[in-house]
N, C-alpha and C. Protein backbone atom coordinates (compact mmCIF):
# COMPACT_ATOMS: atom_id res chain seq x y z
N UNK A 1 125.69 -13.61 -80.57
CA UNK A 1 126.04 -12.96 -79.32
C UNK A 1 124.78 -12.32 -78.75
N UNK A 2 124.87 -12.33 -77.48
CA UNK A 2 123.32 -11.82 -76.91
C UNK A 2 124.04 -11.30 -75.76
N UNK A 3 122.91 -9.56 -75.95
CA UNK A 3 123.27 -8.41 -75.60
C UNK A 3 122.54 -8.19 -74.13
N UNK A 4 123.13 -8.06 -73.08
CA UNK A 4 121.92 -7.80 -71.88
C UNK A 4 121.80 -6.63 -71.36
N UNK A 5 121.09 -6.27 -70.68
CA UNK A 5 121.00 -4.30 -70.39
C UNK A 5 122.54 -4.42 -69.97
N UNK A 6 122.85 -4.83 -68.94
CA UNK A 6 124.46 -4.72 -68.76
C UNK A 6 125.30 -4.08 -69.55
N UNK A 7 125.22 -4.74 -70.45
CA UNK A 7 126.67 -5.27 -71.71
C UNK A 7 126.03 -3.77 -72.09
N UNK A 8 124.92 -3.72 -72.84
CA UNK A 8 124.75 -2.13 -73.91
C UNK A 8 125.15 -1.30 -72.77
N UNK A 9 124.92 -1.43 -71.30
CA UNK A 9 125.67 -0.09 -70.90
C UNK A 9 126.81 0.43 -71.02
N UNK A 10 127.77 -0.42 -71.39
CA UNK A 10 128.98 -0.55 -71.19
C UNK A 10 129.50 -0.60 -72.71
N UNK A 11 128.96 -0.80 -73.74
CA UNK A 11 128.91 -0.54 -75.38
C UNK A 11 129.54 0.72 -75.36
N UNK A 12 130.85 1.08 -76.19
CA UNK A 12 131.11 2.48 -76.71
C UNK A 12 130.67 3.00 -77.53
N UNK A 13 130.48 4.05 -77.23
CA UNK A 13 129.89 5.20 -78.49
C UNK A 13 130.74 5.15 -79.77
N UNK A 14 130.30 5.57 -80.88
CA UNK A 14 130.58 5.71 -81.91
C UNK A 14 132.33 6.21 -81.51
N UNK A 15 133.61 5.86 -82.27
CA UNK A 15 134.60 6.95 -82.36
C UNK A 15 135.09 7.99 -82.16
N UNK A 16 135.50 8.81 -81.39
CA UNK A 16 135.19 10.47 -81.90
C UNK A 16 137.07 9.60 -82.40
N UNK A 17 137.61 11.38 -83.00
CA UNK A 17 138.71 11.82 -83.15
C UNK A 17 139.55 11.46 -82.38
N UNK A 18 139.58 11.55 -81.05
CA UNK A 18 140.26 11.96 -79.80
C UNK A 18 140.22 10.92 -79.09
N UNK A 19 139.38 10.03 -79.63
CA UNK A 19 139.07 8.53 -78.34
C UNK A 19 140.12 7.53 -79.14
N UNK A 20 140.94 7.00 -78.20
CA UNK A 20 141.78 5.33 -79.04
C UNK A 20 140.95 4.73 -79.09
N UNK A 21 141.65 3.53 -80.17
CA UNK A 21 140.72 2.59 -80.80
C UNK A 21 140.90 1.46 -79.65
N UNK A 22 139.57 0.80 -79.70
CA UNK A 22 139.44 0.21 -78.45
C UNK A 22 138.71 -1.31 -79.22
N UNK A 23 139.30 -2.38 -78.16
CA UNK A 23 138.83 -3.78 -78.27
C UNK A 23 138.36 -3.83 -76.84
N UNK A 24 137.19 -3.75 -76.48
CA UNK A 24 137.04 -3.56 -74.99
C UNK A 24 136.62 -5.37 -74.63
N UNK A 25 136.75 -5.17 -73.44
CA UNK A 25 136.24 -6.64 -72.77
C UNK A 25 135.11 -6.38 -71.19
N UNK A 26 133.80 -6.72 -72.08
CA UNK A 26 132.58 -6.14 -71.28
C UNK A 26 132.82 -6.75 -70.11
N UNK A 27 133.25 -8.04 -70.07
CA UNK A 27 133.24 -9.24 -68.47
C UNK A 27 134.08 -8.15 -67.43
N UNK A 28 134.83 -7.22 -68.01
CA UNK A 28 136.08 -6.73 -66.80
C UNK A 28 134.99 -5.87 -66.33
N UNK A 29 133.95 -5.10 -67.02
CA UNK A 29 132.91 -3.76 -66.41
C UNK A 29 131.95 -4.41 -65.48
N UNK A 30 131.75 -5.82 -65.63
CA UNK A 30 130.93 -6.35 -64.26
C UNK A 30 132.24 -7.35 -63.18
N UNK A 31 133.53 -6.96 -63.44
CA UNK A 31 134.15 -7.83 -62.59
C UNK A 31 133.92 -7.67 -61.02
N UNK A 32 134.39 -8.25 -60.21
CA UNK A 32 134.68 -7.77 -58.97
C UNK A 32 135.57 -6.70 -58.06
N UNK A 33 135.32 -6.19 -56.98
CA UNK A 33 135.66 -4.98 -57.21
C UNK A 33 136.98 -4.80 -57.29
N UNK A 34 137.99 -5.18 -56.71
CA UNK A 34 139.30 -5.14 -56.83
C UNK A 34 139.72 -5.48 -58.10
N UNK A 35 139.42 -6.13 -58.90
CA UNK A 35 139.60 -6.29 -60.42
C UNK A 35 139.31 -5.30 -60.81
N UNK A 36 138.13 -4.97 -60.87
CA UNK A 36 137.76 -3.66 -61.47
C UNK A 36 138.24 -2.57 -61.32
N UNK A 37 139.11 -2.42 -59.87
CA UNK A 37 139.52 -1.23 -59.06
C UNK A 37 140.27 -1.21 -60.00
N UNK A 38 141.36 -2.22 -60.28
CA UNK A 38 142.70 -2.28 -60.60
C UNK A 38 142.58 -1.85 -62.14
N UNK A 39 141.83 -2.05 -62.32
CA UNK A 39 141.80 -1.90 -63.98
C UNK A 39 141.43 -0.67 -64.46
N UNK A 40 140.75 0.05 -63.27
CA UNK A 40 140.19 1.01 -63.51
C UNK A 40 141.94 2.12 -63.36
N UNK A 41 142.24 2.27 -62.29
CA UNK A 41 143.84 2.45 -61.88
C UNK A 41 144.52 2.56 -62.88
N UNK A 42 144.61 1.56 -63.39
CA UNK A 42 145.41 1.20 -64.63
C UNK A 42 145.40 2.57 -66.02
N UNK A 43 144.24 2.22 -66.03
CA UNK A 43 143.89 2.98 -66.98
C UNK A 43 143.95 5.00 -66.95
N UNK A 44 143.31 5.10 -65.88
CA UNK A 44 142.99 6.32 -65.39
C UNK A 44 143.53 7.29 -65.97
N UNK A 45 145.31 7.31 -65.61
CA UNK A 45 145.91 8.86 -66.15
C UNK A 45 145.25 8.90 -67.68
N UNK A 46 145.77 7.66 -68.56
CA UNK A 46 144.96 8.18 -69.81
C UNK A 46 143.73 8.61 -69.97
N UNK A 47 142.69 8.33 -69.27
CA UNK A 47 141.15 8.51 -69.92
C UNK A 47 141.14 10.46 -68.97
N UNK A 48 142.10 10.16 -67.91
CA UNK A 48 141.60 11.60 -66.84
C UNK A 48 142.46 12.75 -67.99
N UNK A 49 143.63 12.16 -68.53
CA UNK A 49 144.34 13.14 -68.86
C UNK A 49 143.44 13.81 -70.59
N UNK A 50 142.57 13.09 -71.19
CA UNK A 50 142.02 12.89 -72.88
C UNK A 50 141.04 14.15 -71.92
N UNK A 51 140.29 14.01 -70.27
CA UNK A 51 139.45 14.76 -70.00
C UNK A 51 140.22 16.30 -69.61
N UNK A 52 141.17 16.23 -69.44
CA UNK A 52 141.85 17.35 -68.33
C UNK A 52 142.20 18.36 -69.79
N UNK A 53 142.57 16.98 -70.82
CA UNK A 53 143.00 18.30 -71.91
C UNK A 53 141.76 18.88 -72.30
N UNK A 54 140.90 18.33 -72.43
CA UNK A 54 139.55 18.43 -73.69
C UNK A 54 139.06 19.80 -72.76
N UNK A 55 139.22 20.22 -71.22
CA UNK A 55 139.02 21.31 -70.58
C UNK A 55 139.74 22.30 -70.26
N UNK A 56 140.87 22.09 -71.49
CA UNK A 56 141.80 23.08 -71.36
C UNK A 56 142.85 23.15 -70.03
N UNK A 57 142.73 22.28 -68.99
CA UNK A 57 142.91 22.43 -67.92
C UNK A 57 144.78 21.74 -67.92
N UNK A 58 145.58 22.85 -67.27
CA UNK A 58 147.16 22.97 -67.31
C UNK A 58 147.54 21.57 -67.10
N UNK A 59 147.08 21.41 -65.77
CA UNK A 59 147.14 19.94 -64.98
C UNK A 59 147.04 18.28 -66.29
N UNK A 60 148.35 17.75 -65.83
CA UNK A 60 148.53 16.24 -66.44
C UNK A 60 148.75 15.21 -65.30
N UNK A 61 148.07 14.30 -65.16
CA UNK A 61 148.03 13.17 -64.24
C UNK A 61 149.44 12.46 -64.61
N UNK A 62 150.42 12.95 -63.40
CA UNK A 62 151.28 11.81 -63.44
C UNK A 62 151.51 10.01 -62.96
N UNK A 63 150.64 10.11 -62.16
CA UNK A 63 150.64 8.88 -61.19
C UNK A 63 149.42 8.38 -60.90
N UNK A 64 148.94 7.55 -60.91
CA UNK A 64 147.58 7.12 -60.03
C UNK A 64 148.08 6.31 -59.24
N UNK A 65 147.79 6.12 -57.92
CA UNK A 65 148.10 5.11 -57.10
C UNK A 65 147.47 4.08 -56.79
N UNK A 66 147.81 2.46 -56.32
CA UNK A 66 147.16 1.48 -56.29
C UNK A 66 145.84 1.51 -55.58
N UNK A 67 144.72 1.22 -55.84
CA UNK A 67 143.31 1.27 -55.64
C UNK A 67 143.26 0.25 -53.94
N UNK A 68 142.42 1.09 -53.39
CA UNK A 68 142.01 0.19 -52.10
C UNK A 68 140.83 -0.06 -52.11
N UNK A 69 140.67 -1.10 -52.04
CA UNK A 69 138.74 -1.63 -52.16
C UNK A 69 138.37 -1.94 -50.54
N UNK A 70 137.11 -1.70 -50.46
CA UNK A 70 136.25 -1.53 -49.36
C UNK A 70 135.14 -2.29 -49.50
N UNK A 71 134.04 -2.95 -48.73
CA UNK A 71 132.78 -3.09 -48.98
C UNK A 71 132.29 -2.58 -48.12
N UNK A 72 131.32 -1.95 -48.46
CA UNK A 72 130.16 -1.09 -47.86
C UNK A 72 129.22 -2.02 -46.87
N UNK A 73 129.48 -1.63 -45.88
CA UNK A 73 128.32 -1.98 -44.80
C UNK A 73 126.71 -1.84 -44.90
N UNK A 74 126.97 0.04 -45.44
CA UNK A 74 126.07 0.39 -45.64
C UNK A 74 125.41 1.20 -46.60
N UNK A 75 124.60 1.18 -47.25
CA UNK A 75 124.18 2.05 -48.12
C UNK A 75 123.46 3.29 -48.26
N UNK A 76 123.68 3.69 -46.48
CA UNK A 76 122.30 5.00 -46.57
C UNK A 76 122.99 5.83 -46.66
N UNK A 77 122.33 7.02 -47.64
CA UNK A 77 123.00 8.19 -47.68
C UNK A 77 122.92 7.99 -49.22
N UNK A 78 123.03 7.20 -49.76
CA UNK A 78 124.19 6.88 -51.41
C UNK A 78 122.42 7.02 -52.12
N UNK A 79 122.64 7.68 -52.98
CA UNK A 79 121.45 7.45 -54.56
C UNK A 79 121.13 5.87 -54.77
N UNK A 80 120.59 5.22 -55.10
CA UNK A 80 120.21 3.57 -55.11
C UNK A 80 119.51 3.97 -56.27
N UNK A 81 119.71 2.58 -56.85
CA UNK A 81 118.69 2.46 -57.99
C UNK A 81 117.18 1.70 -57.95
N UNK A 82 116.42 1.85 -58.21
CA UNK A 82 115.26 1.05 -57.70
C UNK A 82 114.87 0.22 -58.80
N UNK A 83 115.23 -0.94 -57.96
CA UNK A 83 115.34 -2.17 -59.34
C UNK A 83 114.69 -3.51 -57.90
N UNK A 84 114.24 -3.37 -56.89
CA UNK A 84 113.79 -4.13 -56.12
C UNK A 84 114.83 -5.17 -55.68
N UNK A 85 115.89 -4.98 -55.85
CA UNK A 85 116.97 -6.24 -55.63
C UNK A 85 117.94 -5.65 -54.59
N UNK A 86 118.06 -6.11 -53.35
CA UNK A 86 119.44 -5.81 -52.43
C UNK A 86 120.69 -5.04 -53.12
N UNK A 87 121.33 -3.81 -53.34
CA UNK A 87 122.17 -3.64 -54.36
C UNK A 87 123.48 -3.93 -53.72
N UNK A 88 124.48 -3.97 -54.78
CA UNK A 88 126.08 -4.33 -54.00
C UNK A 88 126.49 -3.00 -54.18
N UNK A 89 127.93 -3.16 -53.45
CA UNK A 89 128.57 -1.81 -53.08
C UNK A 89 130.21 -1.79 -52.54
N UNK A 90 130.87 -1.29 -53.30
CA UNK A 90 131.99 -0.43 -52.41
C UNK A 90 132.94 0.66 -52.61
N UNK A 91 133.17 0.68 -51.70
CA UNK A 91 134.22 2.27 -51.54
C UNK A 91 135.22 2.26 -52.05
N UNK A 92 136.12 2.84 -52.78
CA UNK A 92 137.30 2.76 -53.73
C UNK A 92 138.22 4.03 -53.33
N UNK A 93 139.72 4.11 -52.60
CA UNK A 93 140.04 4.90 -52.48
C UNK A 93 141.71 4.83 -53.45
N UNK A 94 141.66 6.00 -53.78
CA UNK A 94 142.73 6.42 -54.68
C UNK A 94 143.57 7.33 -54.78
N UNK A 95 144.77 7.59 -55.11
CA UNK A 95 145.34 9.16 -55.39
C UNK A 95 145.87 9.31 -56.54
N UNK A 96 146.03 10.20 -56.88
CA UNK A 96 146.65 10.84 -57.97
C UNK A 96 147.69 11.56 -57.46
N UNK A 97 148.78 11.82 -58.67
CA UNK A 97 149.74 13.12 -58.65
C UNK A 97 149.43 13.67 -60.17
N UNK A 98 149.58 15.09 -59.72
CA UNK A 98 149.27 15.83 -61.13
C UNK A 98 150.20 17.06 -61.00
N UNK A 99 150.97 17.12 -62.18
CA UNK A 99 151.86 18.26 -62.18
C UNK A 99 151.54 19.32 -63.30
N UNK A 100 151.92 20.45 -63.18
CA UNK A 100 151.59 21.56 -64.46
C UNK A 100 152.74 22.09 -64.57
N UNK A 101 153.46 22.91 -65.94
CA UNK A 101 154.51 23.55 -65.96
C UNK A 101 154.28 25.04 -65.71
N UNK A 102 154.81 25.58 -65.11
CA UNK A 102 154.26 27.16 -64.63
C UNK A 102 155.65 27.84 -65.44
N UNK A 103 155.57 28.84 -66.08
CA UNK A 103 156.71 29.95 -66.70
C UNK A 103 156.24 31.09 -65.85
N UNK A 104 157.63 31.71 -65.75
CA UNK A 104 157.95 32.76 -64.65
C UNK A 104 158.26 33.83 -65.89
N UNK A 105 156.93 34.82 -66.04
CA UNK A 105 157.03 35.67 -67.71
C UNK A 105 158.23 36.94 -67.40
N UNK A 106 158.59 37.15 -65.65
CA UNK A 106 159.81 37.90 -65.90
C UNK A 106 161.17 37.16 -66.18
N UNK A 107 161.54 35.61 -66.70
CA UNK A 107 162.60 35.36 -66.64
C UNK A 107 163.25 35.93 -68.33
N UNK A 108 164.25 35.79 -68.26
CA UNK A 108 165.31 35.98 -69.29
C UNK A 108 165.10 34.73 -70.50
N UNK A 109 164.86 34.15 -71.46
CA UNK A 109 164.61 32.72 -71.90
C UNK A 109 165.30 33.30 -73.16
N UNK A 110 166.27 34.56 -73.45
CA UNK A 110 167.17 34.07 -74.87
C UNK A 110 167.68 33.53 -74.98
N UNK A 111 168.24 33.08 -73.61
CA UNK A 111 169.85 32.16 -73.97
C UNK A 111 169.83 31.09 -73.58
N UNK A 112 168.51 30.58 -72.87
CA UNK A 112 168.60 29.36 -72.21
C UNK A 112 166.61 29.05 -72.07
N UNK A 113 166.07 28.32 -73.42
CA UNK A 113 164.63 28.32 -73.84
C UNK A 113 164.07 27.50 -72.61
N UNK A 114 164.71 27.37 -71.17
CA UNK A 114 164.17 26.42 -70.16
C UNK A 114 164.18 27.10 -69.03
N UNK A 115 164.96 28.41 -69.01
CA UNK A 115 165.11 29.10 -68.05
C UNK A 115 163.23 29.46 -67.44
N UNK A 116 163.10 29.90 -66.35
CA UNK A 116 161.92 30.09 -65.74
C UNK A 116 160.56 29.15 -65.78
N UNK A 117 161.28 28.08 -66.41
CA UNK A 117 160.40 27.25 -65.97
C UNK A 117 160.58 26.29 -64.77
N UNK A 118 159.12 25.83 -64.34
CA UNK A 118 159.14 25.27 -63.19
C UNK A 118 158.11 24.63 -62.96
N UNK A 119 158.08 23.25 -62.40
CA UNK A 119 156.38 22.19 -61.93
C UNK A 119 155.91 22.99 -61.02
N UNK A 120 154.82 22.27 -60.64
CA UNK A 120 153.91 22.59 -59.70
C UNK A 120 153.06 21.23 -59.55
N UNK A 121 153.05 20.95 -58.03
CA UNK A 121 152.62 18.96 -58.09
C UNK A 121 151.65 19.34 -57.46
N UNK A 122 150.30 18.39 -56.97
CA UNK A 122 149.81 18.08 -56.31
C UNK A 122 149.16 17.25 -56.30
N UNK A 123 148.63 16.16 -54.93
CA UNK A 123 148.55 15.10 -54.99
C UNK A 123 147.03 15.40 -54.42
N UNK A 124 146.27 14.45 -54.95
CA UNK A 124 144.78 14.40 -54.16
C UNK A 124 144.32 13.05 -53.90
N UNK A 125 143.29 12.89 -52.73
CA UNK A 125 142.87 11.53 -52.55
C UNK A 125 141.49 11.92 -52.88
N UNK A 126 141.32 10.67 -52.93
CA UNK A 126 139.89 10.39 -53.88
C UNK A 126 139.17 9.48 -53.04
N UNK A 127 137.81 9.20 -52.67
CA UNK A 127 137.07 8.17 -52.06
C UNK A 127 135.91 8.28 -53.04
N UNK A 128 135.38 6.83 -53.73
CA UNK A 128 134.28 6.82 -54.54
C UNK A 128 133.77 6.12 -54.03
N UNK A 129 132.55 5.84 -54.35
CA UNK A 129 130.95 4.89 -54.14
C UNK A 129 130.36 4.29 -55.29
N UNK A 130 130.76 3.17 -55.37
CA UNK A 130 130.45 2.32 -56.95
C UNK A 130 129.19 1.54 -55.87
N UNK A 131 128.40 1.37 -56.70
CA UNK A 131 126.89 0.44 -56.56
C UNK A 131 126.60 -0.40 -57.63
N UNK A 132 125.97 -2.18 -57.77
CA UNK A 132 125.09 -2.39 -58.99
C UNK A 132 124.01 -3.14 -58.06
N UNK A 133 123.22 -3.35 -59.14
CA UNK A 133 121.79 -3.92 -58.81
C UNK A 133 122.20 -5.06 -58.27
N UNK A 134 122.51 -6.02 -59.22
CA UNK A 134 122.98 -7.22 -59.56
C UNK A 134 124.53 -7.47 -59.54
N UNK A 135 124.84 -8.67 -59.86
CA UNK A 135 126.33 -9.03 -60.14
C UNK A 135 126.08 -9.08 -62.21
N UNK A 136 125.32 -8.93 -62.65
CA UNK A 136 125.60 -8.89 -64.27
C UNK A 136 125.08 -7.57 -63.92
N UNK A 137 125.18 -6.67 -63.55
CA UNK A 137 124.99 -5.12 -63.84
C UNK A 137 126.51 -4.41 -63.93
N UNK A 138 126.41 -3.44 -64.61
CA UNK A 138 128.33 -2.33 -64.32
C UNK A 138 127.97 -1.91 -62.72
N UNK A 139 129.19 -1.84 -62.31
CA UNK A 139 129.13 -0.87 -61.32
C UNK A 139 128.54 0.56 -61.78
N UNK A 140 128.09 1.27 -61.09
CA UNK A 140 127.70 2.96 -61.27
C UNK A 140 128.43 4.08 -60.10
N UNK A 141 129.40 4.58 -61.00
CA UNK A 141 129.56 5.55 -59.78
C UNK A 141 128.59 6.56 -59.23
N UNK A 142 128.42 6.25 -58.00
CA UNK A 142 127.24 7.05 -57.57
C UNK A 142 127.67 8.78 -56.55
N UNK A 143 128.97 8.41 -56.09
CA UNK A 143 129.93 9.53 -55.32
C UNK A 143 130.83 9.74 -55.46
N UNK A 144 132.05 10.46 -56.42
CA UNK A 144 132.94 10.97 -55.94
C UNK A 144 133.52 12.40 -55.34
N UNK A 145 134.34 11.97 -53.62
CA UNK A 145 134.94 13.00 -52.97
C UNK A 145 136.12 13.07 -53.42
N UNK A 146 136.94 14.73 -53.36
CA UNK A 146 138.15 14.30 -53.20
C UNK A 146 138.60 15.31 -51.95
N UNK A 147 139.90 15.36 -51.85
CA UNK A 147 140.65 16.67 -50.93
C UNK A 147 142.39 16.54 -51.44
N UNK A 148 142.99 17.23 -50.76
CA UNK A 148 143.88 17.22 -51.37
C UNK A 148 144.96 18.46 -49.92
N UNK A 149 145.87 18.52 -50.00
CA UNK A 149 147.03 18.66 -49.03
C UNK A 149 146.07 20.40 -48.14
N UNK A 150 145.56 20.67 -47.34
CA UNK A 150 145.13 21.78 -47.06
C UNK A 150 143.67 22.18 -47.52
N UNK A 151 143.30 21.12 -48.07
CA UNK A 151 141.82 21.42 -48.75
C UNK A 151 140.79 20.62 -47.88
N UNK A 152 139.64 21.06 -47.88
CA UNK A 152 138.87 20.05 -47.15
C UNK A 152 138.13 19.16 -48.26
N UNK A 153 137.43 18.31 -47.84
CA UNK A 153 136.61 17.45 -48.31
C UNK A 153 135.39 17.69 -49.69
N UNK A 154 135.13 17.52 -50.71
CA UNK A 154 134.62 18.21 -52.02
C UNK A 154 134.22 17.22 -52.60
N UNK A 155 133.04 17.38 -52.68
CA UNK A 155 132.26 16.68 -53.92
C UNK A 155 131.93 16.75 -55.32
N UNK A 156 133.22 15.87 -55.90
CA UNK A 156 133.03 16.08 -57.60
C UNK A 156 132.45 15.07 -58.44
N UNK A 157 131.56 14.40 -57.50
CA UNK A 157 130.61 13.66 -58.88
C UNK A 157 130.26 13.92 -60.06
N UNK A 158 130.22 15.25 -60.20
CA UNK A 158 130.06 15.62 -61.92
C UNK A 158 131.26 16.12 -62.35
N UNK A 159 132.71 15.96 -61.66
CA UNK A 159 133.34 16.46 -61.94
C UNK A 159 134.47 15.98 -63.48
N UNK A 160 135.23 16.40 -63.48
CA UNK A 160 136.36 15.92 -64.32
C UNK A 160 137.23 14.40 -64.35
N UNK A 161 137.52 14.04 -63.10
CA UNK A 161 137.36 12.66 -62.78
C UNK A 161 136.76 11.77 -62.72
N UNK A 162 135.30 12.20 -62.61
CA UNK A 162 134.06 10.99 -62.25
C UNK A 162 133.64 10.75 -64.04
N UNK A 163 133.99 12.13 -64.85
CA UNK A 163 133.70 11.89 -66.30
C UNK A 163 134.97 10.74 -66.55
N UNK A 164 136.01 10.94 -66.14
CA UNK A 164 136.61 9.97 -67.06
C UNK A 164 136.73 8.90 -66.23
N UNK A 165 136.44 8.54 -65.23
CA UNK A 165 135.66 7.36 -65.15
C UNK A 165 134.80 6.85 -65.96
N UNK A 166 133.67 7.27 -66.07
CA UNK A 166 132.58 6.96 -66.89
C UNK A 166 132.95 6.76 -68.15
N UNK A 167 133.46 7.59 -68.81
CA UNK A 167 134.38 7.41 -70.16
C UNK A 167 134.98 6.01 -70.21
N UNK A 168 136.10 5.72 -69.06
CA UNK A 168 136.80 4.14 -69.59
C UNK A 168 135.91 3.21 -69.29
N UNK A 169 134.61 3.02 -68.54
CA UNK A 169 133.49 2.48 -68.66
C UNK A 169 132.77 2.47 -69.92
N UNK A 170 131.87 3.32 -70.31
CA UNK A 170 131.74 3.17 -71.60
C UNK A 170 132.71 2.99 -72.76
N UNK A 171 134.27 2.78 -72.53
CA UNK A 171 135.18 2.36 -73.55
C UNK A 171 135.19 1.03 -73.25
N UNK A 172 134.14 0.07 -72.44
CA UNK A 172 134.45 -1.38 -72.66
C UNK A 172 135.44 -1.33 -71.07
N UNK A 173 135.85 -0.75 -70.35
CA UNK A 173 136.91 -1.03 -69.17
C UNK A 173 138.14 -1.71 -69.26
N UNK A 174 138.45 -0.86 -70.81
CA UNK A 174 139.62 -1.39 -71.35
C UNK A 174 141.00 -1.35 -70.14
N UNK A 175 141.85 -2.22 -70.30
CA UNK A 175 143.35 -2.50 -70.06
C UNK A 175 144.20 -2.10 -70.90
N UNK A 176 145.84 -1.84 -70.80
CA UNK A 176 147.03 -1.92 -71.49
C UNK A 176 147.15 -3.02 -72.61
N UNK A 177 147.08 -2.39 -74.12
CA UNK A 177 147.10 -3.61 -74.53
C UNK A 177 145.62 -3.41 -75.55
N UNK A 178 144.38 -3.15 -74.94
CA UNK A 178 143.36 -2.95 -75.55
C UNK A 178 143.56 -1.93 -76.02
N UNK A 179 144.22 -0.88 -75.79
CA UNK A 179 144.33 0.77 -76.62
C UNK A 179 145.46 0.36 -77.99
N UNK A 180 144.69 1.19 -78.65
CA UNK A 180 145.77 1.28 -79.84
C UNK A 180 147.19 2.19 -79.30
N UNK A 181 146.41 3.06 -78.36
CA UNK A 181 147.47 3.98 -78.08
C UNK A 181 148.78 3.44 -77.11
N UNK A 182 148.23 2.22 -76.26
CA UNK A 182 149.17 1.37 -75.56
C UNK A 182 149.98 0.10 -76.17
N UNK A 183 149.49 -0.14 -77.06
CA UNK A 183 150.24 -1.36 -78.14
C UNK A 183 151.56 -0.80 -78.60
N UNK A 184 152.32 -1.76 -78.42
CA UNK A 184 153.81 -1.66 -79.01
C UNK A 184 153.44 -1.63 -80.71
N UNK A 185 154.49 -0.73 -81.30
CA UNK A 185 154.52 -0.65 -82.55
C UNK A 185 155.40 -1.67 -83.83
N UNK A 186 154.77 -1.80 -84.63
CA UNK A 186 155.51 -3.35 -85.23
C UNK A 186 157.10 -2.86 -86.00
């Protein structure tokens, strides 16, 4: 088997504890973008939710919604890599729903252990900026915005989402099926 800068980018790290066991398939991390979108989609609540817990954070991704792919006209503005080659590009827009359970600490809960509880939803859209050099390169997320019902526009490229992006990227850009944690049990 012969390894190309590509492929090792896209190589998982050692195991931790907390990561499923993964059979990844490197061809899906250079697919095209709607493949990739989709797969990425696919995957998401799990890799966002392994990140949302690991930060303590209340919020669980209920939903991701179907991925809309874009191609980029243009590239100014965006980080580029300087590799001398025309780079490819596009825009990926997405949403999520994420709910938390909120307890109401004046309710009554002797007689009824469900009393005062209650969700709390919210939905956010997402617009990213994937770039590669090449067509055998991964995509790289280079931008993600989000907003969300009353919020304006926010840039979380280093955020909590753009990590677990990167995460099911370096897990190989696994699918349903590749997780131990998604396999039916015998």
């Amino acid at each position: 088997m012969v390894f190309t800068t590509a492929s090792l980018w896209c190589l998982p790290t050692a195991p931790a504890l907390s990561q499923p066991s993964i059979e990844p398939s490197f061809e899906r991390c250079l697919a095209e973008p709607q493949t990739w979108a989709e797969g990425l989609t696919e995957q998401l609540p799990l890799f966002l939710n392994l990140a949302l817990s690991r930060s303590r954070s209340e919020f669980q991704v209920v939903l991701v919604g179907e991925p809309e792919v874009e191609p980029l006209s243009s590239l100014e503005g965006l980080p580029i890599p300087t590799t001398g080659s025309l780079p490819q590009g596009f825009r990926l827009y997405f949403t999520t729903l994420e709910r938390r359970l909120v307890l109401d600490p004046n309710s009554e809960r002797s007689q009824n252990p469900l009393a005062g509880r209650r969700t709390e939803s919210i939905q956010l859209a997402y617009e990213a900026y994937l770039i590669r050099s090449t067509f055998r390169d991964p995509w790289q997320l280079v931008r993600l915005q989000v907003t969300g019902s009353g919020t304006a526009i926010r840039d979380v490229t280093d955020g909590i989402t753009a990590q677990a992006i990167r995460s099911w990227q370096q897990a190989g850009c696994p699918l349903t099926g590749d997780l131990e944690l998604t396999k039916p049990s015998v």
